[in-house]
C-alpha atoms as a PDB file:
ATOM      1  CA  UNK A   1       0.000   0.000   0.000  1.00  0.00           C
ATOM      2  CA  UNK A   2       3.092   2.562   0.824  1.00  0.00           C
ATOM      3  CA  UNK A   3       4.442   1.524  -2.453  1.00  0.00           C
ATOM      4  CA  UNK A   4       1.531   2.544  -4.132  1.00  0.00           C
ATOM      5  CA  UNK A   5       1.106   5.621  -2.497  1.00  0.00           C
ATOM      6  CA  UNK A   6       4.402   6.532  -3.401  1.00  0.00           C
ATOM      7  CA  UNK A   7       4.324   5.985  -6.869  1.00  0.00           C
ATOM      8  CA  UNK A   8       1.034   8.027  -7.449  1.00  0.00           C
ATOM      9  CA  UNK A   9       2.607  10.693  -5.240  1.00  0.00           C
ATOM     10  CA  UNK A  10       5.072  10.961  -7.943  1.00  0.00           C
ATOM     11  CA  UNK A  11       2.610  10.758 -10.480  1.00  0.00           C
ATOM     12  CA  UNK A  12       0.640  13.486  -9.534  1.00  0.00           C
ATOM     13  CA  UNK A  13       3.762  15.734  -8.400  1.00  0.00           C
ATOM     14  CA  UNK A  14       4.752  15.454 -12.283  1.00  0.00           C
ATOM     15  CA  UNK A  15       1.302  15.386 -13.871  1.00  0.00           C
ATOM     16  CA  UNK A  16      -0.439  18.262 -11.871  1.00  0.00           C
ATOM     17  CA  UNK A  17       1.604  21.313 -13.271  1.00  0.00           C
ATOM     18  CA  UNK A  18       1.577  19.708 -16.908  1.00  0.00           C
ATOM     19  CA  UNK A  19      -2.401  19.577 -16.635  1.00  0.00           C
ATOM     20  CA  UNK A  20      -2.633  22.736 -15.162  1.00  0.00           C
ATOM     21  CA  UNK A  21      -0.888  24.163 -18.097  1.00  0.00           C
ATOM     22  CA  UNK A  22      -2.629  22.363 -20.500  1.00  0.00           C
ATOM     23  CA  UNK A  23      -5.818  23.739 -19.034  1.00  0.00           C
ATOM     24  CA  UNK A  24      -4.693  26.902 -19.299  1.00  0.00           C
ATOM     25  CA  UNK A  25      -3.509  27.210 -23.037  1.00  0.00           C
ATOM     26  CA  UNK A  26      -5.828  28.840 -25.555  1.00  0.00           C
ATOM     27  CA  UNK A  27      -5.223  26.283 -28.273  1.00  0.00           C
ATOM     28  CA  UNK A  28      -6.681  28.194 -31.248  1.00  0.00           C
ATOM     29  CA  UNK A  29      -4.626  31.272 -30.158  1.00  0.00           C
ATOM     30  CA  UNK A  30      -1.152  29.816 -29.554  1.00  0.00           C
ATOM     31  CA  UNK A  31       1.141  27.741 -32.085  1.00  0.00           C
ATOM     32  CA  UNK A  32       1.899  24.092 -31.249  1.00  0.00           C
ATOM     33  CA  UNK A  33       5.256  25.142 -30.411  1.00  0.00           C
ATOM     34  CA  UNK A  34       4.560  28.260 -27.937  1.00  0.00           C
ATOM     35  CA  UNK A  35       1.836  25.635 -26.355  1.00  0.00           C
ATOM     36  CA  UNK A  36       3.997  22.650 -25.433  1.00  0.00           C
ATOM     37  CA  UNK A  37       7.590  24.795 -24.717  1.00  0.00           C
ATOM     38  CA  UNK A  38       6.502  25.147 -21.386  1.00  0.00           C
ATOM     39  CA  UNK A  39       5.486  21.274 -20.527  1.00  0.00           C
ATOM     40  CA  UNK A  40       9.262  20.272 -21.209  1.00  0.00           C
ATOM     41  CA  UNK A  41      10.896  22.816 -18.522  1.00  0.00           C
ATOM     42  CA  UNK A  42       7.809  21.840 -15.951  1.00  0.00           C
ATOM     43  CA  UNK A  43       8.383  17.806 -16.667  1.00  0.00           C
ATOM     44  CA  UNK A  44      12.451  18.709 -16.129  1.00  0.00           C
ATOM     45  CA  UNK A  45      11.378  20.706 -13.296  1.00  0.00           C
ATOM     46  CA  UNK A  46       9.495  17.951 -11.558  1.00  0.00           C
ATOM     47  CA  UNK A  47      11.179  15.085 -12.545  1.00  0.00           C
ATOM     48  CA  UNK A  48      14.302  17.198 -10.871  1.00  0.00           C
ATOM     49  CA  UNK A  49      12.176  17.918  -7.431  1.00  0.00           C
ATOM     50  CA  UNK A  50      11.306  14.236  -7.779  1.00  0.00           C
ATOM     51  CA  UNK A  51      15.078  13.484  -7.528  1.00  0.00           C
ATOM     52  CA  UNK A  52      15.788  16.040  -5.092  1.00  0.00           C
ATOM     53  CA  UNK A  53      13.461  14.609  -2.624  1.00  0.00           C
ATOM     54  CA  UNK A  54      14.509  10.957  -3.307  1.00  0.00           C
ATOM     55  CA  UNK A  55      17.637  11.888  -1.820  1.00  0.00           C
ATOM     56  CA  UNK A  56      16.800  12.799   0.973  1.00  0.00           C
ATOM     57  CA  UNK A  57      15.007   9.205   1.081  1.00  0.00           C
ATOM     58  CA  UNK A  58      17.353   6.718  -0.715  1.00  0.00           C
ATOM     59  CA  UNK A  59      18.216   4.134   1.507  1.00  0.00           C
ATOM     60  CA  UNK A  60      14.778   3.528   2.651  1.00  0.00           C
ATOM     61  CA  UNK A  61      13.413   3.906  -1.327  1.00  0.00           C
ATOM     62  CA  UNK A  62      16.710   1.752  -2.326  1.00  0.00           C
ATOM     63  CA  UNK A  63      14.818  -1.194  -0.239  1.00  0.00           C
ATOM     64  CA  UNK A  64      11.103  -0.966  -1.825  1.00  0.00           C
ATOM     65  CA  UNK A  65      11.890  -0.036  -5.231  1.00  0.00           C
ATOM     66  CA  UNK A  66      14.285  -0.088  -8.475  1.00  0.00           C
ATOM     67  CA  UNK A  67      16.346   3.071  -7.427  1.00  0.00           C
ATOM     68  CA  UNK A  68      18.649   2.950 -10.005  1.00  0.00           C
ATOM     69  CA  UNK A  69      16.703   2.258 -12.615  1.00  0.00           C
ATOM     70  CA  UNK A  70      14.298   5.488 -11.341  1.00  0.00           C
ATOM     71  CA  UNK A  71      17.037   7.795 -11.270  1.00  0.00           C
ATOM     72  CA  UNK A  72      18.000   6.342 -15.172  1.00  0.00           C
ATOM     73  CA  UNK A  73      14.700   6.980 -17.094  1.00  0.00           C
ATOM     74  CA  UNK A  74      14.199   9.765 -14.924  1.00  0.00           C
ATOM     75  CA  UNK A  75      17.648  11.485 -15.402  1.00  0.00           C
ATOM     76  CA  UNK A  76      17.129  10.297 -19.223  1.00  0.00           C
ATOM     77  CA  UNK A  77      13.881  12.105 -19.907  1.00  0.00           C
ATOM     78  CA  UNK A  78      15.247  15.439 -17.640  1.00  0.00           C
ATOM     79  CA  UNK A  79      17.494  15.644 -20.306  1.00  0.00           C
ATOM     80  CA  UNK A  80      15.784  15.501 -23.736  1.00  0.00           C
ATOM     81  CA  UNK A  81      13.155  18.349 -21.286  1.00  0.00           C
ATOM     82  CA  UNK A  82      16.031  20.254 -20.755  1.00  0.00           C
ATOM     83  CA  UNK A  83      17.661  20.704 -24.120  1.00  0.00           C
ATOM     84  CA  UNK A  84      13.829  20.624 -26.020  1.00  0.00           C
ATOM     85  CA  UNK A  85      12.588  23.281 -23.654  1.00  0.00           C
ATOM     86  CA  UNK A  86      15.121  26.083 -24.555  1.00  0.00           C
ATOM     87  CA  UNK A  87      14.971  24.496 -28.344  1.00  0.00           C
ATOM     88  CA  UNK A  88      11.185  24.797 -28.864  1.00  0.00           C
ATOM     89  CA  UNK A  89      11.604  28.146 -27.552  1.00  0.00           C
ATOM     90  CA  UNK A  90      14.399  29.414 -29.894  1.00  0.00           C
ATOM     91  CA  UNK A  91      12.507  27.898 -32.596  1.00  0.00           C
ATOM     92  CA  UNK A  92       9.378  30.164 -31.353  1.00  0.00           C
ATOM     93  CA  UNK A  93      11.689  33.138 -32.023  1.00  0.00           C
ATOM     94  CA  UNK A  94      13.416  32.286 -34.676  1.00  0.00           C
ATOM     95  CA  UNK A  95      16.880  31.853 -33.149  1.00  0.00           C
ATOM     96  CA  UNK A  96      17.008  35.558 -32.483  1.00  0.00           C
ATOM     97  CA  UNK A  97      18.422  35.276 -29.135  1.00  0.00           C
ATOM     98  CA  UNK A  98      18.756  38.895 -28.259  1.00  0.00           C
ATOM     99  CA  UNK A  99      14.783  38.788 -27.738  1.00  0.00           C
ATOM    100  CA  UNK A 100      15.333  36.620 -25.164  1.00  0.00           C
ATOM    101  CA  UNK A 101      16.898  39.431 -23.108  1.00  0.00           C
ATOM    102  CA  UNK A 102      14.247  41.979 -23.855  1.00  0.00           C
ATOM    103  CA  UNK A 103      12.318  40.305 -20.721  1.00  0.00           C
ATOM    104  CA  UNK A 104      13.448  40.173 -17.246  1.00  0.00           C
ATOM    105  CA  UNK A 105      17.129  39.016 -18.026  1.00  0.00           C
ATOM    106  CA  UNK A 106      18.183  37.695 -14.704  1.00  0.00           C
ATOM    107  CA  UNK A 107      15.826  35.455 -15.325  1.00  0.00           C
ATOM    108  CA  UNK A 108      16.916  34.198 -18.211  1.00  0.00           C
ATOM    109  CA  UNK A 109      20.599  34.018 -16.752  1.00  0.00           C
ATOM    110  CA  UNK A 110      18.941  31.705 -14.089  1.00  0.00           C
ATOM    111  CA  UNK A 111      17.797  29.520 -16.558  1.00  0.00           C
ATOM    112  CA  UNK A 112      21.162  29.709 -18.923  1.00  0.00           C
ATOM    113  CA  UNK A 113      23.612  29.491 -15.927  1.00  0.00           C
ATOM    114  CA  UNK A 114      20.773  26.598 -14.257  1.00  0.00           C
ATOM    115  CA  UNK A 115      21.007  24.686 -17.800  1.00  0.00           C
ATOM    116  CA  UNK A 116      24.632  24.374 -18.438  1.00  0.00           C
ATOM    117  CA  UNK A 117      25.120  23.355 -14.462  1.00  0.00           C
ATOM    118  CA  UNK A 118      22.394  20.526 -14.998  1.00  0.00           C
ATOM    119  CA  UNK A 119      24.251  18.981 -18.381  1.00  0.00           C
ATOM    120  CA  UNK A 120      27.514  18.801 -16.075  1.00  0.00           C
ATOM    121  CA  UNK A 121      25.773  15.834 -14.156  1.00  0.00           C
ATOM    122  CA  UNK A 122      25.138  14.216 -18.066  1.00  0.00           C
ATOM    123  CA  UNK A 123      28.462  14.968 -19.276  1.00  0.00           C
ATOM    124  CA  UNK A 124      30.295  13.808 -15.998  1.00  0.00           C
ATOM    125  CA  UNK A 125      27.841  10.204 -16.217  1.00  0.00           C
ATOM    126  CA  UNK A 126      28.614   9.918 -19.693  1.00  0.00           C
ATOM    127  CA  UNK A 127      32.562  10.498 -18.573  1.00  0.00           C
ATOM    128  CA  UNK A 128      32.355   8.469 -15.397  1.00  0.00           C
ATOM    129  CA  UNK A 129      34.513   5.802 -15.629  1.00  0.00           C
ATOM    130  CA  UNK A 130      37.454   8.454 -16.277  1.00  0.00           C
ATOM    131  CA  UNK A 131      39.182   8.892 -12.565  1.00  0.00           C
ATOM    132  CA  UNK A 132      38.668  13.127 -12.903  1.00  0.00           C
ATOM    133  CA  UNK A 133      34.919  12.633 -13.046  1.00  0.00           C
ATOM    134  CA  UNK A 134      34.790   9.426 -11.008  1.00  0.00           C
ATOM    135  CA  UNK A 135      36.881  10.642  -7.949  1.00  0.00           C
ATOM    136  CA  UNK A 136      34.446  14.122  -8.376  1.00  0.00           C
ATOM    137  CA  UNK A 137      31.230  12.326  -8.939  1.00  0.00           C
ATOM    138  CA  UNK A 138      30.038  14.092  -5.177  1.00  0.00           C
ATOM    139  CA  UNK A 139      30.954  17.597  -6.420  1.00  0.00           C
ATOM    140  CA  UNK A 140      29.164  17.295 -10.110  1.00  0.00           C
ATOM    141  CA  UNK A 141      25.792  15.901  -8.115  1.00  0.00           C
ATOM    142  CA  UNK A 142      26.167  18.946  -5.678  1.00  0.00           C
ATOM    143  CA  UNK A 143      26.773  21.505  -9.121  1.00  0.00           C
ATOM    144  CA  UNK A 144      23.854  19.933 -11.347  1.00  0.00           C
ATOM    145  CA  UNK A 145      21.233  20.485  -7.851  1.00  0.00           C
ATOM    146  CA  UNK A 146      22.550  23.877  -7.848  1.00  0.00           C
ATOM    147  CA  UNK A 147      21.616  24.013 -11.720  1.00  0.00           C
ATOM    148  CA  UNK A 148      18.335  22.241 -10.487  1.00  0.00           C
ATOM    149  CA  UNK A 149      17.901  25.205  -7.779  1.00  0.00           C
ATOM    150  CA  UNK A 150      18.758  28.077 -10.062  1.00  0.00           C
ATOM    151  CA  UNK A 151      15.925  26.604 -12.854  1.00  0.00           C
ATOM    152  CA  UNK A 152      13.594  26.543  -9.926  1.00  0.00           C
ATOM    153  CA  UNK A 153      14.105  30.426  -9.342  1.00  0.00           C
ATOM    154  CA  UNK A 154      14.151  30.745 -13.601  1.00  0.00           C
ATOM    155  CA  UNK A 155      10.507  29.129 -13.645  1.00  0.00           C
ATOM    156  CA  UNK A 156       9.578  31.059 -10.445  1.00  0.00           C
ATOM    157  CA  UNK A 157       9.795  34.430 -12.141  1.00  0.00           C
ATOM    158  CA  UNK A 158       9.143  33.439 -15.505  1.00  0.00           C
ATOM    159  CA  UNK A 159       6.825  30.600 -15.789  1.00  0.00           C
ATOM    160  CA  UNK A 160       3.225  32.296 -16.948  1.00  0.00           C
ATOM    161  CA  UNK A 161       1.161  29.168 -15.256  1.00  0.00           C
ATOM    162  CA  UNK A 162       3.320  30.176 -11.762  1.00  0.00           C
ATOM    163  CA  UNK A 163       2.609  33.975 -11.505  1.00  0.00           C
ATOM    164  CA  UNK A 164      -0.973  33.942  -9.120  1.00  0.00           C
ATOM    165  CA  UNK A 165      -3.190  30.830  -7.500  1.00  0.00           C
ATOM    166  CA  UNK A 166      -2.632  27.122  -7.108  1.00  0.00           C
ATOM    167  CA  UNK A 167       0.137  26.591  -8.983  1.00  0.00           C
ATOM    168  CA  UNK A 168       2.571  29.995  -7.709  1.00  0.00           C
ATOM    169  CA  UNK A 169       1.653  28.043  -4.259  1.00  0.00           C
ATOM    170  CA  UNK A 170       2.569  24.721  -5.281  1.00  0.00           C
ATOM    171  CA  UNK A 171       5.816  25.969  -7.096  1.00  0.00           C
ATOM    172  CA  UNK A 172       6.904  27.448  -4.237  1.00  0.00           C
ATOM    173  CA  UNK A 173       5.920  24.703  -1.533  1.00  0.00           C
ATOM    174  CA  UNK A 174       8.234  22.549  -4.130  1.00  0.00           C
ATOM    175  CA  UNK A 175      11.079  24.868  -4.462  1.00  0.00           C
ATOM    176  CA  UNK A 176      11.318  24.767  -0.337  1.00  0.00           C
ATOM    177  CA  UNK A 177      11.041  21.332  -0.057  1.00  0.00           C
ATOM    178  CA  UNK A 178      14.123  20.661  -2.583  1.00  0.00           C
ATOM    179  CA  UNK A 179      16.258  23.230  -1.262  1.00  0.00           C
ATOM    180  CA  UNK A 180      15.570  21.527   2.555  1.00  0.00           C
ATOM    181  CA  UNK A 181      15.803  17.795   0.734  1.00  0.00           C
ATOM    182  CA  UNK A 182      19.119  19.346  -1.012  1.00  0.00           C
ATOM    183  CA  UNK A 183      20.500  20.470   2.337  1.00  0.00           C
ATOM    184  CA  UNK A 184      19.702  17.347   4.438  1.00  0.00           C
ATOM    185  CA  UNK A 185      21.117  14.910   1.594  1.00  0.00           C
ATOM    186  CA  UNK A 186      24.657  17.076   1.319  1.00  0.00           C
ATOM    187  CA  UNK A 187      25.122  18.516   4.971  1.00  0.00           C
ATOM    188  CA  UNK A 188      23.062  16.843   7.373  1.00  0.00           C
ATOM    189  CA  UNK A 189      22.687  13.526   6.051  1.00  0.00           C
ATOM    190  CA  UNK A 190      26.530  13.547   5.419  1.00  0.00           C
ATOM    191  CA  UNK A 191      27.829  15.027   8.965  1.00  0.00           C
ATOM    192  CA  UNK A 192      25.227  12.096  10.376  1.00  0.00           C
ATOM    193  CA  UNK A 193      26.889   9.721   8.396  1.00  0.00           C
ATOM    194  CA  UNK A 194      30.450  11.192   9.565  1.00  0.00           C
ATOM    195  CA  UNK A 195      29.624  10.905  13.263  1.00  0.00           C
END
């Protein structure tokens, strides 16, 4: 019964901002493009809390399910969100990337900066069997959550669904729970382990 709990827990962390979006496009106004932009960085997004929280639980989730294979597909799909999310929307403007700026631009350094810190946890998996990446494996998890946090705070100030009602409330209670996950599963959870 936990099990399943768990599992539509996760399902409904990831779904609920997708559908909520989906709701909210006007689908004879907006191109195909400029209406499904925004449900790659909110499935990254997710998927990302969704790791940041299993974290803080992975021995106890290690026991119950397929961890690794979680974190795979999961990391897997993050990916092709995080590099189709920014794509869709260049296509959307035509590659002109100095409109991108003519918006609130520390925003969009949030979600540049948060981007290229994410693909370090890709490029240092792809390059872990190499001792540089293998013996830094800890530090590259630690830079891609900072990515993770910096997206978070990217979507918070951007995202249109996240601006008033349910969802700025549930973006935010996620954001805080992430950033307290992050900090148990790299300080506490480590000086714990240390003692």
């Amino acid at each position: 019964m936990i099990k399943k709990l768990v599992v539509l827990g996760a399902i409904l962390a990831v779904i609920t901002p997708i559908l909520a979006h989906i709701r909210n496009v006007s689908w004879g106004e907006s191109s195909l493009t400029q209406a499904i932009f925004p449900i790659f960085g909110l499935l990254a997004f997710t998927l990302l809390w969704l790791h940041a929280i299993s974290g803080a639980f992975e021995e106890w989730l290690r026991e119950r399910f397929n961890f690794d294979a979680f974190v795979h597909w999961t990391a897997l799909t993050i990916l092709v969100s995080i590099l189709l999310h920014p794509l869709l929307l260049l296509i959307l403007i035509k590659f002109q990337v100095m409109m991108l700026f003519q918006g609130p631009s520390l925003a969009i350094w949030l979600g540049i900066i948060g981007l290229a810190l994410l693909l370090t946890y890709d490029i240092g998996k792809l390059l872990k069997k190499r001792q540089f990446f293998e013996k830094n494996w800890r530090a590259i998890l630690i830079i891609s959550n900072i990515g993770f946090i910096l997206t978070f705070f990217h979507s918070f100030m951007l995202g249109s669904d996240l601006q008033t009602g349910f969802m700025r409330y549930l973006w935010a209670f996620y954001g805080t729970t992430a950033i307290l996950a992050l900090i148990y599963t790299y300080v506490i959870k480590r000086s714990i382990i240390k003692t």
